[in-house]
N, C-alpha and C. Protein backbone atom coordinates (compact mmCIF):
# COMPACT_ATOMS: atom_id res chain seq x y z
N UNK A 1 19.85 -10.71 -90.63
CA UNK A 1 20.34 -9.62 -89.83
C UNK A 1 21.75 -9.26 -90.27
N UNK A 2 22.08 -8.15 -90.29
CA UNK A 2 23.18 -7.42 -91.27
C UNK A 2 23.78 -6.99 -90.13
N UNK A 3 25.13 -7.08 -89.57
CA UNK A 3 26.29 -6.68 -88.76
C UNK A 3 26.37 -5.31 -89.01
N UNK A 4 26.30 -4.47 -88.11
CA UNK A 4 26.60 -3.12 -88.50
C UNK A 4 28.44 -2.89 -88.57
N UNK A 5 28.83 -1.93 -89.07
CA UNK A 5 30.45 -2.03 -89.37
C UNK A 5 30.86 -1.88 -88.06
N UNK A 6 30.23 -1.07 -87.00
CA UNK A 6 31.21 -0.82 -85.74
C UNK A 6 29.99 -1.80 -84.47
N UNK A 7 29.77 -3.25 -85.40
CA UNK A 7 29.43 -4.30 -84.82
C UNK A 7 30.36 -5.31 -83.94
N UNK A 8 31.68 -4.78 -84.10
CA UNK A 8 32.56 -5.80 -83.27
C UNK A 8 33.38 -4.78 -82.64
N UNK A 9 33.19 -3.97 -82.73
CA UNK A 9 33.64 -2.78 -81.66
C UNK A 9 32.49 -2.69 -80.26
N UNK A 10 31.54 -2.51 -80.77
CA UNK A 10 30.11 -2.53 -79.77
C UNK A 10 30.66 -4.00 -78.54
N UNK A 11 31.08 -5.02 -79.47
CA UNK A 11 31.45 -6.58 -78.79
C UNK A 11 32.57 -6.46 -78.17
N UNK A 12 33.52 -5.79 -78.51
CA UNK A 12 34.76 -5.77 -77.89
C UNK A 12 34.84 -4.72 -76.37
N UNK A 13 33.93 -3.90 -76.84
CA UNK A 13 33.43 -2.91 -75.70
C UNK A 13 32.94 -3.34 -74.65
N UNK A 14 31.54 -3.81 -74.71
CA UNK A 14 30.76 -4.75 -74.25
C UNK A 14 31.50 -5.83 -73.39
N UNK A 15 32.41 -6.57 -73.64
CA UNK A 15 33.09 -7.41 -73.22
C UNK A 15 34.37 -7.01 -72.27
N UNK A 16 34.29 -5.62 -72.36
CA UNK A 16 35.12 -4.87 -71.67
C UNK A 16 36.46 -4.78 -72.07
N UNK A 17 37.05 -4.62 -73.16
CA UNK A 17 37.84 -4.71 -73.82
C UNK A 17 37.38 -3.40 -75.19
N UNK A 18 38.31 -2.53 -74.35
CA UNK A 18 38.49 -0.98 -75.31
C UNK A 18 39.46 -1.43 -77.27
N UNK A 19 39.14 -0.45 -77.50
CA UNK A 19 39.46 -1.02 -79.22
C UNK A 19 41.14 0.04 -79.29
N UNK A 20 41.65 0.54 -78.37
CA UNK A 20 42.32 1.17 -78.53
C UNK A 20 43.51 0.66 -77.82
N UNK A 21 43.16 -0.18 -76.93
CA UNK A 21 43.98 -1.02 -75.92
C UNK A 21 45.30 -1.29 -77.42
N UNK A 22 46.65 -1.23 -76.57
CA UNK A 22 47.48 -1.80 -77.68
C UNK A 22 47.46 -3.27 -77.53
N UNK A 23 47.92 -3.99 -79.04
CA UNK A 23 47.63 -5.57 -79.07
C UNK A 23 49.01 -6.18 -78.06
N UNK A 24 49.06 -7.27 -77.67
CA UNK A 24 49.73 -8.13 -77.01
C UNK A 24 51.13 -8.03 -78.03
N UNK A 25 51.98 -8.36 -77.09
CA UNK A 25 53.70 -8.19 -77.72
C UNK A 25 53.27 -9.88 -78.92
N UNK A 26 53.75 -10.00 -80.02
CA UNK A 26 53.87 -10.84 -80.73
C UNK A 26 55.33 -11.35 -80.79
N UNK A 27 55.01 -12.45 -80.58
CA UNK A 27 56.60 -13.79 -80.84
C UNK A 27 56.72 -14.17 -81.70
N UNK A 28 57.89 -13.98 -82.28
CA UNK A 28 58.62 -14.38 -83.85
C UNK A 28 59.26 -16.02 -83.53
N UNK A 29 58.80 -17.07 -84.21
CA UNK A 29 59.81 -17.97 -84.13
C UNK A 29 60.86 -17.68 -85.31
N UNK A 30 62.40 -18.33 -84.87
CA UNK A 30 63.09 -18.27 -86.09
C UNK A 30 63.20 -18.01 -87.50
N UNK A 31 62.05 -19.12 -87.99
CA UNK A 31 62.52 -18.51 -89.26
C UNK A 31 62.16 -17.36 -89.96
N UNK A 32 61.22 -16.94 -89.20
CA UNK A 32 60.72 -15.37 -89.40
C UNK A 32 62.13 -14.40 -88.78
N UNK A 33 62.41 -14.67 -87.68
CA UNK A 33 63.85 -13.44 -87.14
C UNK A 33 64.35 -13.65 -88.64
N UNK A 34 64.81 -14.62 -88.71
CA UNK A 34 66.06 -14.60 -90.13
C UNK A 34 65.59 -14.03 -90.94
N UNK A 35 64.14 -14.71 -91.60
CA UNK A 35 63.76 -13.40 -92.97
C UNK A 35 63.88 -11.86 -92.59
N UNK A 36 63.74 -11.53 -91.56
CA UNK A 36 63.74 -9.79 -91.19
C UNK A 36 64.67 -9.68 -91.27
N UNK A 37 65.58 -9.92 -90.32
CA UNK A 37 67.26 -9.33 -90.15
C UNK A 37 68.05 -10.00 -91.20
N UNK A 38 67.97 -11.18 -91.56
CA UNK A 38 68.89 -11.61 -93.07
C UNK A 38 70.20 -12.19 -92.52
N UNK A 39 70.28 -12.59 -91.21
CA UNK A 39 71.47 -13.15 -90.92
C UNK A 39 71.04 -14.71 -90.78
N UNK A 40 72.06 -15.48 -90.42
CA UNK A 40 71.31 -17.26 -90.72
C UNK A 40 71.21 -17.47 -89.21
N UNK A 41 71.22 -18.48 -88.93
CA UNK A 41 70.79 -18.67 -87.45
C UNK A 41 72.27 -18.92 -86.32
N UNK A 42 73.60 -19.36 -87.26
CA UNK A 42 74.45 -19.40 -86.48
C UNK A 42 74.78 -17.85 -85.96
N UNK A 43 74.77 -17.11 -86.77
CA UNK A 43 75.28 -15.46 -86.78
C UNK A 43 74.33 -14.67 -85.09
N UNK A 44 72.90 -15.05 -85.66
CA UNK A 44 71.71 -15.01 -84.66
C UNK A 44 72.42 -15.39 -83.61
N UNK A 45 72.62 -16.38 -83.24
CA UNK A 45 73.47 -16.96 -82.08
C UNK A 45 74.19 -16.63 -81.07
N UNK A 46 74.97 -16.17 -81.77
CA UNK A 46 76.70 -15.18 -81.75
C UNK A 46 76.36 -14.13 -81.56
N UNK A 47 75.29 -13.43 -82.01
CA UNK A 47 75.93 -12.16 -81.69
C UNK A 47 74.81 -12.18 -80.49
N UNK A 48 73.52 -12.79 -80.07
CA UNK A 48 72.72 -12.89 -79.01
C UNK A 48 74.13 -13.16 -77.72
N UNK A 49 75.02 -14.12 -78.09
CA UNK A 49 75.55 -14.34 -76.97
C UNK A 49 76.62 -13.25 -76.84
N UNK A 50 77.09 -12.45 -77.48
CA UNK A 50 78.07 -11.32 -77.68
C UNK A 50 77.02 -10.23 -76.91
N UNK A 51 75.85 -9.93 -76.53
CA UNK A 51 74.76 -8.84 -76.33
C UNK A 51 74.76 -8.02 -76.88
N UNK A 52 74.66 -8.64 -78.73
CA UNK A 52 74.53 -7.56 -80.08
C UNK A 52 72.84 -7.41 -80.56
N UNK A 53 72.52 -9.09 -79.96
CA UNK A 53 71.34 -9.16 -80.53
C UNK A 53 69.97 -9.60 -79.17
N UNK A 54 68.60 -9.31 -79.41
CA UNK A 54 67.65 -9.55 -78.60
C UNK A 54 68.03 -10.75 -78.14
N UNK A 55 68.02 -11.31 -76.98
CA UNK A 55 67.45 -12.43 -76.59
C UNK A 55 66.53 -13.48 -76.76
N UNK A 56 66.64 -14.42 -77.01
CA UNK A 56 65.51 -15.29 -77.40
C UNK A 56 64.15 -15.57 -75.75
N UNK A 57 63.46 -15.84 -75.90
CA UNK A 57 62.28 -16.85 -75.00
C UNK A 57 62.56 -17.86 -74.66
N UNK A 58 62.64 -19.06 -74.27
CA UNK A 58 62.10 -20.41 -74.19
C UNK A 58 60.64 -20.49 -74.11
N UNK A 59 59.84 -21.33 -74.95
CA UNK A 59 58.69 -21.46 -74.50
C UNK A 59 58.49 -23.22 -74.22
N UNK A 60 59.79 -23.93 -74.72
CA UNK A 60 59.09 -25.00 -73.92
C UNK A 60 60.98 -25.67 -74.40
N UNK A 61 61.20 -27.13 -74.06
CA UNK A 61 62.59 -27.57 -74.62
C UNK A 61 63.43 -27.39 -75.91
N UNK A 62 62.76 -27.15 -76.68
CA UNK A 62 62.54 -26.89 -77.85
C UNK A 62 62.16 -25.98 -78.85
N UNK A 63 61.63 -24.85 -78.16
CA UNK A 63 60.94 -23.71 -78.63
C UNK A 63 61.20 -22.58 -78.55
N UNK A 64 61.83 -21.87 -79.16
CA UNK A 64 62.73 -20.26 -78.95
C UNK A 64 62.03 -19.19 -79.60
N UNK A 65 61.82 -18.02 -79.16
CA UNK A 65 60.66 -17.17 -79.62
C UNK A 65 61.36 -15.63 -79.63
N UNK A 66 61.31 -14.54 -80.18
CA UNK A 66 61.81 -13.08 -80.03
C UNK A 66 60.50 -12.69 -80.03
N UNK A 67 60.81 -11.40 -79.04
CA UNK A 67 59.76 -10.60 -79.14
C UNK A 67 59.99 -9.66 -80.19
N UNK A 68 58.96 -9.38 -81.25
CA UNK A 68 58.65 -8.63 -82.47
C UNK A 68 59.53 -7.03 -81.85
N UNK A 69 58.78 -6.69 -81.33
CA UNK A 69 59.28 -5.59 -81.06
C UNK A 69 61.00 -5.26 -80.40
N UNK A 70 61.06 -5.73 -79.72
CA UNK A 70 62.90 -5.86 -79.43
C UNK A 70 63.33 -5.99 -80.77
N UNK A 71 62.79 -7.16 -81.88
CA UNK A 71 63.47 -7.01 -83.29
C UNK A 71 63.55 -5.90 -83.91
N UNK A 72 62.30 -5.82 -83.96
CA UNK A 72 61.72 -3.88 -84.68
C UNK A 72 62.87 -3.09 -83.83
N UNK A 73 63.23 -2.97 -83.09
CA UNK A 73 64.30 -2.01 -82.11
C UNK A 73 65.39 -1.91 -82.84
N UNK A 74 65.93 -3.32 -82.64
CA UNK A 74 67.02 -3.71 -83.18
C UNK A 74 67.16 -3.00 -84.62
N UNK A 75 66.27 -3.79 -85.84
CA UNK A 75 66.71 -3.19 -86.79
C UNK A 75 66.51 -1.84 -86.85
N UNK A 76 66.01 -1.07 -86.04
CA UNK A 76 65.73 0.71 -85.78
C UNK A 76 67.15 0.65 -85.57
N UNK A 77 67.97 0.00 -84.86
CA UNK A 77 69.16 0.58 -84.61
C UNK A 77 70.12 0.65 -85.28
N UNK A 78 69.97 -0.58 -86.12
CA UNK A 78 70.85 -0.88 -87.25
C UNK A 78 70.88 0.31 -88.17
N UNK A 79 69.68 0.81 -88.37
CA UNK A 79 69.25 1.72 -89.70
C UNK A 79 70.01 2.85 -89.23
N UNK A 80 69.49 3.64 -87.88
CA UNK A 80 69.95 4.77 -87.34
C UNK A 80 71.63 4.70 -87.06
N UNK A 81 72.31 3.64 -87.09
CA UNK A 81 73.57 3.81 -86.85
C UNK A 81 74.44 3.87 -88.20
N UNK A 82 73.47 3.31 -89.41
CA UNK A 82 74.07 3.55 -90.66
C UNK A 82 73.97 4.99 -91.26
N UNK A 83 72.89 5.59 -90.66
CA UNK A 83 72.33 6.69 -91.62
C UNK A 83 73.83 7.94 -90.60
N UNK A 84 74.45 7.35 -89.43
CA UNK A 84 74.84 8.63 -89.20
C UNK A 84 76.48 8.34 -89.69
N UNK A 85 76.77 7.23 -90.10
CA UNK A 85 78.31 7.14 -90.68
C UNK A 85 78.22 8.02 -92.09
């Protein structure tokens, strides 16, 4: 039996879950923030506690998370504040 292509759409439907729904906010741990923005983690820090940069999560004692999108913001802002100097 051969899956038709809009075979997991039919499932996602079915299950009550629309295909258009937007996906869930995604959490960056660290060392992903740093590869995007390019600053190291003390800088990250500093300027989070200055209210330059997103806020981190806690997800457990140990576990610090950004939301993707607040990043995506961020560097939107960065870009847009360079392009108008």
């Amino acid at each position: 039996m051969t899956a038709s292509p809009n075979s997991n759409e039919s499932t996602a439907t079915a299950a009550g879950i629309s295909s258009s729904s937007p996906s869930p906010p995604r959490l960056l741990r660290l060392p992903e923030v740093i590869n995007r923005v390019g600053l190291r983690r003390s800088a990250i820090y500093q300027r989070m506690s200055e209210g330059r940069f997103p806020k981190c999560r806690a997800l457990g004692a140990k576990c610090s998370v950004w939301v993707e999108d607040e990043i995506n913001a961020w560097i939107d802002g960065i870009v847009r504040s360079s392009d108008q100097s």
